[in-house]
N, C-alpha and C. Protein backbone atom coordinates (compact mmCIF):
# COMPACT_ATOMS: atom_id res chain seq x y z
N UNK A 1 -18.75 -28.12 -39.55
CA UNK A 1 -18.16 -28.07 -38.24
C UNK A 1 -16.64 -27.96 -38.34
N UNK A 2 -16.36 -28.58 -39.37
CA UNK A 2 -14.84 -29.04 -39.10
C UNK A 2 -14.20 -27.17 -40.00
N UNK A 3 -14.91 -26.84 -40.85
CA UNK A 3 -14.43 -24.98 -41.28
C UNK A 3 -14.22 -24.60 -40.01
N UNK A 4 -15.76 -24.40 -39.29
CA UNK A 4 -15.40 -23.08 -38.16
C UNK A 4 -14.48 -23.96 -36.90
N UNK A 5 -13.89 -24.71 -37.22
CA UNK A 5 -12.63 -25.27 -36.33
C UNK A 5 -11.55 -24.78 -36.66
N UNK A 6 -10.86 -24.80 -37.86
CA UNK A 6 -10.18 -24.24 -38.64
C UNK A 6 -9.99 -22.60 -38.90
N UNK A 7 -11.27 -22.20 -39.12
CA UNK A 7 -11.55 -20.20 -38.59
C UNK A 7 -11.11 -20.38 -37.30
N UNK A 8 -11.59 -20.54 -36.48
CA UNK A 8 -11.40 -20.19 -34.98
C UNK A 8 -9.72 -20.84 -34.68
N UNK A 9 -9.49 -21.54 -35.26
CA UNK A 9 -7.78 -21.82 -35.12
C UNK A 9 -6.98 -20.57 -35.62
N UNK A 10 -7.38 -20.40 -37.06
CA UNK A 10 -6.48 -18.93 -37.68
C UNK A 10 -6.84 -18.29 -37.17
N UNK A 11 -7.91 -17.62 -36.76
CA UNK A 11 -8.83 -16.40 -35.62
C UNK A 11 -7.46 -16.63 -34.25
N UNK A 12 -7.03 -17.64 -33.63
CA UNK A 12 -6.59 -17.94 -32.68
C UNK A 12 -4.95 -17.63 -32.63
N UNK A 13 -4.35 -17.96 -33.86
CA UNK A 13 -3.08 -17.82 -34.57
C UNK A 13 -2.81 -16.58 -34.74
N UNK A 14 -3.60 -15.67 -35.22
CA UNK A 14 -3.71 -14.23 -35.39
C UNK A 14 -3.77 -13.28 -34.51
N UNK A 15 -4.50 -13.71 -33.40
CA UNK A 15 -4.19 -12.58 -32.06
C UNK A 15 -3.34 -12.29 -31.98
N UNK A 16 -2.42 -13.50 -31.57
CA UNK A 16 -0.74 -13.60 -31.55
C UNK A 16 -0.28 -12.57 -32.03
N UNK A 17 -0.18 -11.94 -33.68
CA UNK A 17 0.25 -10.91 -34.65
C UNK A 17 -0.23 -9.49 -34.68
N UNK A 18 -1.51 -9.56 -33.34
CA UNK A 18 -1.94 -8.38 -33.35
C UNK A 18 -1.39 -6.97 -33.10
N UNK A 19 -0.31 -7.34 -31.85
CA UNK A 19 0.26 -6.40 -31.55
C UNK A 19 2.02 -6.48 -31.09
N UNK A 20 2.54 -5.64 -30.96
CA UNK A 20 4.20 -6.38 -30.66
C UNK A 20 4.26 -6.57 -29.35
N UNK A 21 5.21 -7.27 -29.16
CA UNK A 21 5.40 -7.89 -27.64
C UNK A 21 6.14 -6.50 -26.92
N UNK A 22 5.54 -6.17 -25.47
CA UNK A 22 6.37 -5.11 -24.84
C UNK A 22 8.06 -5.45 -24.17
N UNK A 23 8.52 -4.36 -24.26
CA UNK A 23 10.17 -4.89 -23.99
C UNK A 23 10.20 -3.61 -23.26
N UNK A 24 9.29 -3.97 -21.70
CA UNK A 24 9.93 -3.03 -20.52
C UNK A 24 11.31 -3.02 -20.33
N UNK A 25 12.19 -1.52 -19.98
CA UNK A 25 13.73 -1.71 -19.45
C UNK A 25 13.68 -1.52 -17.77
N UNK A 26 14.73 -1.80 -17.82
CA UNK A 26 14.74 -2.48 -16.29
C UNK A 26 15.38 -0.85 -15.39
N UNK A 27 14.89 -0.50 -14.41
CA UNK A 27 14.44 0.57 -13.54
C UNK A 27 16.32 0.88 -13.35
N UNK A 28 16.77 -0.21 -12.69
CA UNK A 28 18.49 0.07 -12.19
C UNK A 28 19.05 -0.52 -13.46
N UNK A 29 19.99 -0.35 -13.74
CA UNK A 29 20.49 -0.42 -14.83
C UNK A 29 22.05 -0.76 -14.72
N UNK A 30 23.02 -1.37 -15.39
CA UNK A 30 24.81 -1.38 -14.77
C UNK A 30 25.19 0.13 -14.95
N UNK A 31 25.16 0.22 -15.84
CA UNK A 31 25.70 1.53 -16.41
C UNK A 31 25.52 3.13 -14.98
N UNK A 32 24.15 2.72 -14.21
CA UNK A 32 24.24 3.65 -13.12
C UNK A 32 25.33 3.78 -12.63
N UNK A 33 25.82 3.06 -11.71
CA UNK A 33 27.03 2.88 -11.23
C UNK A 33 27.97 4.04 -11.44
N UNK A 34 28.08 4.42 -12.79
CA UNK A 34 29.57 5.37 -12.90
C UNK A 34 28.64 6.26 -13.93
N UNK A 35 27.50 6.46 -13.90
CA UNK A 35 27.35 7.78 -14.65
C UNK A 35 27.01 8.86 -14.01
N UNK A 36 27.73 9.99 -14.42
CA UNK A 36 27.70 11.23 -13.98
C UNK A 36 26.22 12.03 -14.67
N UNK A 37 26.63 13.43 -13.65
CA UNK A 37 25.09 14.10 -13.47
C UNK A 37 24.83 14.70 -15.03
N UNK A 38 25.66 14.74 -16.18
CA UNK A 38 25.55 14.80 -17.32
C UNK A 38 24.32 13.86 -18.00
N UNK A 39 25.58 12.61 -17.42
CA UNK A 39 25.29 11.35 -18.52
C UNK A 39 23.33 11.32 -17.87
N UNK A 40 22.76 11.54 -17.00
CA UNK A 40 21.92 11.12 -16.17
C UNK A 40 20.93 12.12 -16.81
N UNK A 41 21.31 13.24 -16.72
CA UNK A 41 20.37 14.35 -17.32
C UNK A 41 20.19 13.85 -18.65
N UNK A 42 20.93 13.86 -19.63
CA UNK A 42 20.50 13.12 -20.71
C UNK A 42 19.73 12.19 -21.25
N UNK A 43 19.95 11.25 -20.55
CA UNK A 43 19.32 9.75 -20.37
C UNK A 43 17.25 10.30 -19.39
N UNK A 44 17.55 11.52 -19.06
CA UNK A 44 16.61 11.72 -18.34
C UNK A 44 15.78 12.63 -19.72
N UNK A 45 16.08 13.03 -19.98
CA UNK A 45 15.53 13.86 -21.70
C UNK A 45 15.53 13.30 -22.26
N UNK A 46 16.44 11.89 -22.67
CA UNK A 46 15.87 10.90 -23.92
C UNK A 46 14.59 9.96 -23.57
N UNK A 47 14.48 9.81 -22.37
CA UNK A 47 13.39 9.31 -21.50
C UNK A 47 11.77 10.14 -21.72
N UNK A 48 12.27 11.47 -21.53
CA UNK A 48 11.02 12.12 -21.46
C UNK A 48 10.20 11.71 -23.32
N UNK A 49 11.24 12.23 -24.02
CA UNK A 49 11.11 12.22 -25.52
C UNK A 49 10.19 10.05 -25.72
N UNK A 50 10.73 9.30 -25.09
CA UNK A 50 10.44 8.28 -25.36
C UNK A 50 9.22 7.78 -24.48
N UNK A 51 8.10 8.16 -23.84
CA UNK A 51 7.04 8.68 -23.25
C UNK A 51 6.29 9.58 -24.04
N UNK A 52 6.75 10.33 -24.53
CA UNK A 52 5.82 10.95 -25.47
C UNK A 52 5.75 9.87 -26.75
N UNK A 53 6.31 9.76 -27.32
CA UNK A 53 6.19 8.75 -28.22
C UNK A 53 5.36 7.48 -27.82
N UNK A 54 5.55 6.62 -26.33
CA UNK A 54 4.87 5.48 -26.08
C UNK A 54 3.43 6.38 -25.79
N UNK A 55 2.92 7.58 -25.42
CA UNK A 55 1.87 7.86 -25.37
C UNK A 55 1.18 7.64 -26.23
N UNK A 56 1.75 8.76 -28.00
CA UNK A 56 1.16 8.88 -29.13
C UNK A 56 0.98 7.37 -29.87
N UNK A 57 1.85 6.25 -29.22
CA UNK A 57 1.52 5.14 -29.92
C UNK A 57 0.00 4.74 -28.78
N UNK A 58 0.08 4.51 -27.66
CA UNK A 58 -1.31 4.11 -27.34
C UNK A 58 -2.69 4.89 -27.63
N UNK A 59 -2.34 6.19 -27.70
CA UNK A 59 -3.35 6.44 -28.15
C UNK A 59 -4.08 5.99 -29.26
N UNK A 60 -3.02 5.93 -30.37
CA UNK A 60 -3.79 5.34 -31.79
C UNK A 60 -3.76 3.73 -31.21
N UNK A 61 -3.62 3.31 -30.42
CA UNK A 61 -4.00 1.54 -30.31
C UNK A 61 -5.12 1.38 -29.48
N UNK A 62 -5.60 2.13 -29.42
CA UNK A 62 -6.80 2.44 -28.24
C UNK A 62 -7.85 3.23 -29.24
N UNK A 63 -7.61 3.64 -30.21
CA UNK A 63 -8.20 3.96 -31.13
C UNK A 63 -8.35 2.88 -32.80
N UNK A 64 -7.13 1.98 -32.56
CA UNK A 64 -6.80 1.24 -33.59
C UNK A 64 -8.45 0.21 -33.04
N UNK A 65 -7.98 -0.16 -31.50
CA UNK A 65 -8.95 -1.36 -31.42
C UNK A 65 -10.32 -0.60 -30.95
N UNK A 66 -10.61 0.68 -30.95
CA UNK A 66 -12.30 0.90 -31.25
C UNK A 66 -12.95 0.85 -32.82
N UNK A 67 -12.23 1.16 -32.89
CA UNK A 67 -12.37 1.01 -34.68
C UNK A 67 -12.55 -0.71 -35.23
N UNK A 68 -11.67 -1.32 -35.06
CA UNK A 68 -11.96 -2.84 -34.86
C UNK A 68 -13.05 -2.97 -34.60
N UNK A 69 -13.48 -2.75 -33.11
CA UNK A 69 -14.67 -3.40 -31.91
C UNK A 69 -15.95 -3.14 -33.23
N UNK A 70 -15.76 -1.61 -33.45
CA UNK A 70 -17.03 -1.08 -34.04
C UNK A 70 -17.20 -2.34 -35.50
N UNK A 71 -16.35 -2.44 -36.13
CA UNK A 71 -16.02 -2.99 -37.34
C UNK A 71 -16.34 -4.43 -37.21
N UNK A 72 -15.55 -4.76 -35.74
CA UNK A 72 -15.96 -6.31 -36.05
C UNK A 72 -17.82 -6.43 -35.67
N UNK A 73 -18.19 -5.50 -35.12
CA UNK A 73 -19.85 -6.10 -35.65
C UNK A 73 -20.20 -6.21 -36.65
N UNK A 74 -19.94 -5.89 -38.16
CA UNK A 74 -19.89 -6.26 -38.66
C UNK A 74 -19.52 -7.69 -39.62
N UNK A 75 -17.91 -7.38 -39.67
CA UNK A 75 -17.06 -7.98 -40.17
C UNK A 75 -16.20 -8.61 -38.54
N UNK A 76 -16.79 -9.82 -38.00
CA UNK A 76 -16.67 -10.52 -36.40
C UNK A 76 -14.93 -10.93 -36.86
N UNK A 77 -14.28 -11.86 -38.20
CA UNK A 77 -12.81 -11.43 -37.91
C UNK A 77 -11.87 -10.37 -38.13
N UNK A 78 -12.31 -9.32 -38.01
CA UNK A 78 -11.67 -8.46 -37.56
C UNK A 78 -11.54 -8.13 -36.67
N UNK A 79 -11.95 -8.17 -35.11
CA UNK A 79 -11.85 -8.86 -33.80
C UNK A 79 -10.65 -9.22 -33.34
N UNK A 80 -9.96 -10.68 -34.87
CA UNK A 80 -9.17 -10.79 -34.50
C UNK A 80 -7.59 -9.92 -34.49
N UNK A 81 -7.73 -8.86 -34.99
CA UNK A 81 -6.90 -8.13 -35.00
C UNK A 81 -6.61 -6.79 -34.14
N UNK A 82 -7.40 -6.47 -32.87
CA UNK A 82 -7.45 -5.64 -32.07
C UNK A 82 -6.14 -6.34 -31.07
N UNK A 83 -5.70 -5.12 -30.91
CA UNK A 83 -4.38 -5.39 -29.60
C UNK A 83 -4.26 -5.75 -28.16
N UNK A 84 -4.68 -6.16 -27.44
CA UNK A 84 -4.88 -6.48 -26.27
C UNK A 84 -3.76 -7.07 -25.57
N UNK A 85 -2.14 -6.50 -25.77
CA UNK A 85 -0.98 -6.77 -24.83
C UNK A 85 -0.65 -5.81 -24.35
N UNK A 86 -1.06 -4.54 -24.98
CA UNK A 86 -1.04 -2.94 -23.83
C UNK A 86 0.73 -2.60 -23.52
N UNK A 87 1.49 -3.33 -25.28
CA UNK A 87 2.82 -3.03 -24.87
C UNK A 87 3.55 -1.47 -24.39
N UNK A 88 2.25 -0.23 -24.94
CA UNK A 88 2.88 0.78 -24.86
C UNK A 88 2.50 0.95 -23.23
N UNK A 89 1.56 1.09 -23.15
CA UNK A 89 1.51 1.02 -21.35
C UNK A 89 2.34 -0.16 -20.55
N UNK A 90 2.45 -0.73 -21.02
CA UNK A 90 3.81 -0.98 -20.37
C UNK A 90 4.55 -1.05 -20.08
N UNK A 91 5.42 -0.32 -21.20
CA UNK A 91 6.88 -0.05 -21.58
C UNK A 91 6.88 1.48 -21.02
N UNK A 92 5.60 2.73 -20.82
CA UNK A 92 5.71 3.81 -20.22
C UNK A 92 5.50 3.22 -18.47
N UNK A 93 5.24 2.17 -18.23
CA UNK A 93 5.44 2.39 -16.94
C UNK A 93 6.48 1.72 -16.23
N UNK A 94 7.09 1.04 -17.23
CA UNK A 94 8.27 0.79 -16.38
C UNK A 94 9.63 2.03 -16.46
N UNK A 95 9.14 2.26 -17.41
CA UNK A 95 9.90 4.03 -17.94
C UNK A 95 9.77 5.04 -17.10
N UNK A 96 8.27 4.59 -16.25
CA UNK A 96 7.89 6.14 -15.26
C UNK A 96 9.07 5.42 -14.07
N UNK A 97 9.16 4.41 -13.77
CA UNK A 97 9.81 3.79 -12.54
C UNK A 97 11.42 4.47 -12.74
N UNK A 98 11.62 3.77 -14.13
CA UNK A 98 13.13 4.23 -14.43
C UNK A 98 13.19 5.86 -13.91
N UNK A 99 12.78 6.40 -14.24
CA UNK A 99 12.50 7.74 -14.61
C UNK A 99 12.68 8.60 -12.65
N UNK A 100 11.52 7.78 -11.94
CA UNK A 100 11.52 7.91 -10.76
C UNK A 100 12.71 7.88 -10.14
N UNK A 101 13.53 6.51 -10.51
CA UNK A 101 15.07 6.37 -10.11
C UNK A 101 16.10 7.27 -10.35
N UNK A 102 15.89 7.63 -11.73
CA UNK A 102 16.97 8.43 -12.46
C UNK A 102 16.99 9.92 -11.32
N UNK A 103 15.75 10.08 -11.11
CA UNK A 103 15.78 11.53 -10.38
C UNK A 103 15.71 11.49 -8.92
N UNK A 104 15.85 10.35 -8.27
CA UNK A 104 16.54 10.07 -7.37
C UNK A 104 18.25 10.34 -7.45
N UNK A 105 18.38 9.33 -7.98
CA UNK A 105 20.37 9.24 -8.78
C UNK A 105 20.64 10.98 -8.85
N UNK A 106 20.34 11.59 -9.61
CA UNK A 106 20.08 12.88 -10.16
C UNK A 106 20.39 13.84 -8.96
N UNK A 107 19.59 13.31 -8.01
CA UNK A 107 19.87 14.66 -6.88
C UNK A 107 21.10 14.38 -5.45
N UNK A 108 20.97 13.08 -5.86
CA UNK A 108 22.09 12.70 -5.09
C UNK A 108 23.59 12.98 -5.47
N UNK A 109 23.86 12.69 -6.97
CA UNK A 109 25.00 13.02 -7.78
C UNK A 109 25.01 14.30 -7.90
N UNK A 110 24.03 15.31 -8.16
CA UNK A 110 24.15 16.04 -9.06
C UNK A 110 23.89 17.91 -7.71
N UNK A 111 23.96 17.25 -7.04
CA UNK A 111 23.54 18.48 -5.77
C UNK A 111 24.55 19.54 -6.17
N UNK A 112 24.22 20.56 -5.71
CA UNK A 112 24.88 21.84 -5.84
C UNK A 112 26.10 22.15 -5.08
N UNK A 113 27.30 22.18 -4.98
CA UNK A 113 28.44 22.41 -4.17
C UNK A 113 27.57 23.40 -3.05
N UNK A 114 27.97 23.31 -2.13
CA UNK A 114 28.04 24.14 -0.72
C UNK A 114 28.56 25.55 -1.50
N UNK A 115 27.09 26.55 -1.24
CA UNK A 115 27.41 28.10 -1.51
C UNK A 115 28.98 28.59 -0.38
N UNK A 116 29.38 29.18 -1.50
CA UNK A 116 30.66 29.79 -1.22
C UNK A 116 30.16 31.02 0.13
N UNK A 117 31.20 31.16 0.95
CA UNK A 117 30.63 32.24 2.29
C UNK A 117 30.59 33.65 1.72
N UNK A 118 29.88 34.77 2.13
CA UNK A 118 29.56 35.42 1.33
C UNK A 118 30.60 36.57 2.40
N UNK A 119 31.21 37.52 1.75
CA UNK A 119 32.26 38.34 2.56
C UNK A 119 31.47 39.10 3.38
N UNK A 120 32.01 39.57 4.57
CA UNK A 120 30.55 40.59 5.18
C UNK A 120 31.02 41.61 4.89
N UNK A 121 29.70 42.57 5.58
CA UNK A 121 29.32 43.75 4.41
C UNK A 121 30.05 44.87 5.36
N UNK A 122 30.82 45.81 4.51
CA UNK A 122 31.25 46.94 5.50
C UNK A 122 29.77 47.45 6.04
N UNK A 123 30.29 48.26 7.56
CA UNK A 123 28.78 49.12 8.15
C UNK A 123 28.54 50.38 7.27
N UNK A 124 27.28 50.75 6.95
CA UNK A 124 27.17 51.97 6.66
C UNK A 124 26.91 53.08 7.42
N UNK A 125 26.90 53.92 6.87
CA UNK A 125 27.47 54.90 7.97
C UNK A 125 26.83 55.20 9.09
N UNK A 126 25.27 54.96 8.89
CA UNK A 126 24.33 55.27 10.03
C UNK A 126 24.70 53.77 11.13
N UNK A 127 24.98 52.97 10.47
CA UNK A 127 25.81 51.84 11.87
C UNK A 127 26.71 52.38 12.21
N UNK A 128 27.67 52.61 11.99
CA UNK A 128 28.75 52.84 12.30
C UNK A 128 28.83 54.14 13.30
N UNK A 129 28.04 55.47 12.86
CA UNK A 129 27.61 56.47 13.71
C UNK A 129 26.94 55.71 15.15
N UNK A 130 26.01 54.65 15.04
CA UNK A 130 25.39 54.64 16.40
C UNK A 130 26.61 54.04 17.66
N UNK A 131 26.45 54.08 18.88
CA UNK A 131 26.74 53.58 19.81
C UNK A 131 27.05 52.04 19.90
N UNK A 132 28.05 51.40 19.52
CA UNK A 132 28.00 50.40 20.21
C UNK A 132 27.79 49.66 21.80
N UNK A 133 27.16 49.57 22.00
CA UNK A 133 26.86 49.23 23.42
C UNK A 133 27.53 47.50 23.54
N UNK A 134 28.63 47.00 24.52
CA UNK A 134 28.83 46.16 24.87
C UNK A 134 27.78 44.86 25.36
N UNK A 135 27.46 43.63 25.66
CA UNK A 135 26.30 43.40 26.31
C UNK A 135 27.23 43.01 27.61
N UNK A 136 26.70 43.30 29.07
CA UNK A 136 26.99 43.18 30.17
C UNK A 136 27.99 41.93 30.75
N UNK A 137 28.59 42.01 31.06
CA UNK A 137 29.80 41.07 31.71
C UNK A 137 29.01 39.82 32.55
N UNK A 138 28.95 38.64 32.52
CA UNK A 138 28.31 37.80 33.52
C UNK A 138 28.33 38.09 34.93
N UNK A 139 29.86 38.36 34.94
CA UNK A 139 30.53 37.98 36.28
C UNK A 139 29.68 39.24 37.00
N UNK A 140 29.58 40.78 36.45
CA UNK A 140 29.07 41.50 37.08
C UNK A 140 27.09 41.37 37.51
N UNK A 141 27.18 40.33 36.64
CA UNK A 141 25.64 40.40 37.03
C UNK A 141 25.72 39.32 37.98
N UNK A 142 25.87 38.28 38.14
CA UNK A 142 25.79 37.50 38.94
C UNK A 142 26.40 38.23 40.14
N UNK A 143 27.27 39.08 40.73
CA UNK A 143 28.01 39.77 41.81
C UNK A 143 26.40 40.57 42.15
N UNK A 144 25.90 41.17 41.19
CA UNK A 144 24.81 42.40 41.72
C UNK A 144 23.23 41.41 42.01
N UNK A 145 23.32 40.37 41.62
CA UNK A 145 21.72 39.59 41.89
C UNK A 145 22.08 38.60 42.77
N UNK A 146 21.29 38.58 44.28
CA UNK A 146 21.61 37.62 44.87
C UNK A 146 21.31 35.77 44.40
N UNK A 147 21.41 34.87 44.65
CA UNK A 147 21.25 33.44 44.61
C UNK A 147 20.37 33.18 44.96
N UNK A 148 18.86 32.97 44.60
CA UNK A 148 17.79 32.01 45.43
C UNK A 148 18.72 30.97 46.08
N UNK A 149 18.09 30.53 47.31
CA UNK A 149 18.53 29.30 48.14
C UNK A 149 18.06 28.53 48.03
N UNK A 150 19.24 27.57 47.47
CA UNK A 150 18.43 26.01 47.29
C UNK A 150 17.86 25.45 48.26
N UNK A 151 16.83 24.53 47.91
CA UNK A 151 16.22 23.82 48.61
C UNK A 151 16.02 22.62 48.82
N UNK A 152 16.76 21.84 49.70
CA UNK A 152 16.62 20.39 49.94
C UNK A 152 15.54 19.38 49.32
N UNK A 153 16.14 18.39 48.83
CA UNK A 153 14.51 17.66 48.09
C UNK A 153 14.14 16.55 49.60
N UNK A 154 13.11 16.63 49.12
CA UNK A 154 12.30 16.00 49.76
C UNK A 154 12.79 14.24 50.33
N UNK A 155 13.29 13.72 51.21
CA UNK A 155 13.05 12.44 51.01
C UNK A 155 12.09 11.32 51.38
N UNK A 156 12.18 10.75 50.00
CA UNK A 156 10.61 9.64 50.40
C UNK A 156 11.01 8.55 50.86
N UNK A 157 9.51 8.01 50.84
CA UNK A 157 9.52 6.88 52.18
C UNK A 157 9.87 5.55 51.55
N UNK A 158 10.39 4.83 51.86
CA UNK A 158 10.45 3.31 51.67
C UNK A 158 9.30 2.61 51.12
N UNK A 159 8.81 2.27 50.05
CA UNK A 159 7.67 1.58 49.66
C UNK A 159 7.57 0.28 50.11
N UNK A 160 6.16 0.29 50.62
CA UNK A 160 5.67 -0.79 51.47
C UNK A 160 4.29 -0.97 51.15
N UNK A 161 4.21 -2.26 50.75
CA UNK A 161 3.44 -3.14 50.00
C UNK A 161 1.90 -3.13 51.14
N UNK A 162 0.74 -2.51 50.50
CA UNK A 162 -0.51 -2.78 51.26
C UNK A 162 -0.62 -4.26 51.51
N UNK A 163 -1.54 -4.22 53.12
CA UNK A 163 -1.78 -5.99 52.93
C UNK A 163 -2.99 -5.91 52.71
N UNK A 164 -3.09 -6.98 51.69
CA UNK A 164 -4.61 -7.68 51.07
C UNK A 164 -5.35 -8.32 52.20
């Protein structure tokens, strides 16, 4: 009795070592503050590059601990060595958040100056050949169309309460 107390203690001690502890970074950061649409793009490509990497590591830890699972039917402490803190999924999702932010930051800093006005275009010749026609003077149209006559509104009655 008193062995498999002792197994199941080191069995217990050992999870612990299975896998590394995750060290999510934090979404806002100081450094935002004063970085430009450079510094941001960068930080946004070293980002992408470091996502691919936390991928290729979960995959093999997701593969590390089927291999285990299968194994420990066999050999049951080896069990204790499957990973179950899911640091790479965690560290890519606080990365997708960062990431979310950054390209927020990104379009706010980084917008395109206001297109320059574009010169206008001389007429070609078939404009320039046609007729300009003026469009009609107000004053003369209003002189040639008479005024509908307004019409008094209506006035209503004093509201007066039905008796119950």
């Amino acid at each position: 009795m008193r062995n498999e107390f002792v197994v199941a203690m080191l069995g217990i001690a050992l999870v612990g070592c299975a896998g590394r502890d995750p060290a999510p970074i934090a979404t806002v950061q100081a450094q935002d503050a004063y970085a430009d649409c450079t510094m941001i793009r960068a930080e946004i490509e070293a980002n992408n590059a470091k996502v691919t990497q936390l991928a290729n590591e979960q995959g093999w830890k997701v593969a590390q601990n089927v291999g285990a699972g299968i194994v420990g039917l066999v050999i049951w402490p080896v069990w204790f060595g499957m990973d179950f803190k899911d640091s790479a999924g965690k560290e890519a999702a606080a990365l997708q958040a960062r990431q979310q932010y950054l390209t927020v930051l990104a379009t706010q800093r980084c917008a395109a100056p206001a297109p320059a006005t574009t010169p206008k275009r001389s007429p070609t010749r078939q404009q320039s050949a046609r007729a300009v026609v003026p469009p009609p003077s107000p004053t003369l149209a209003a002189q040639s169309v008479p005024a509908p006559a307004a019409e008094p509104e209506p006035e209503l009655a004093p509201y007066q309460a039905a008796p119950h």
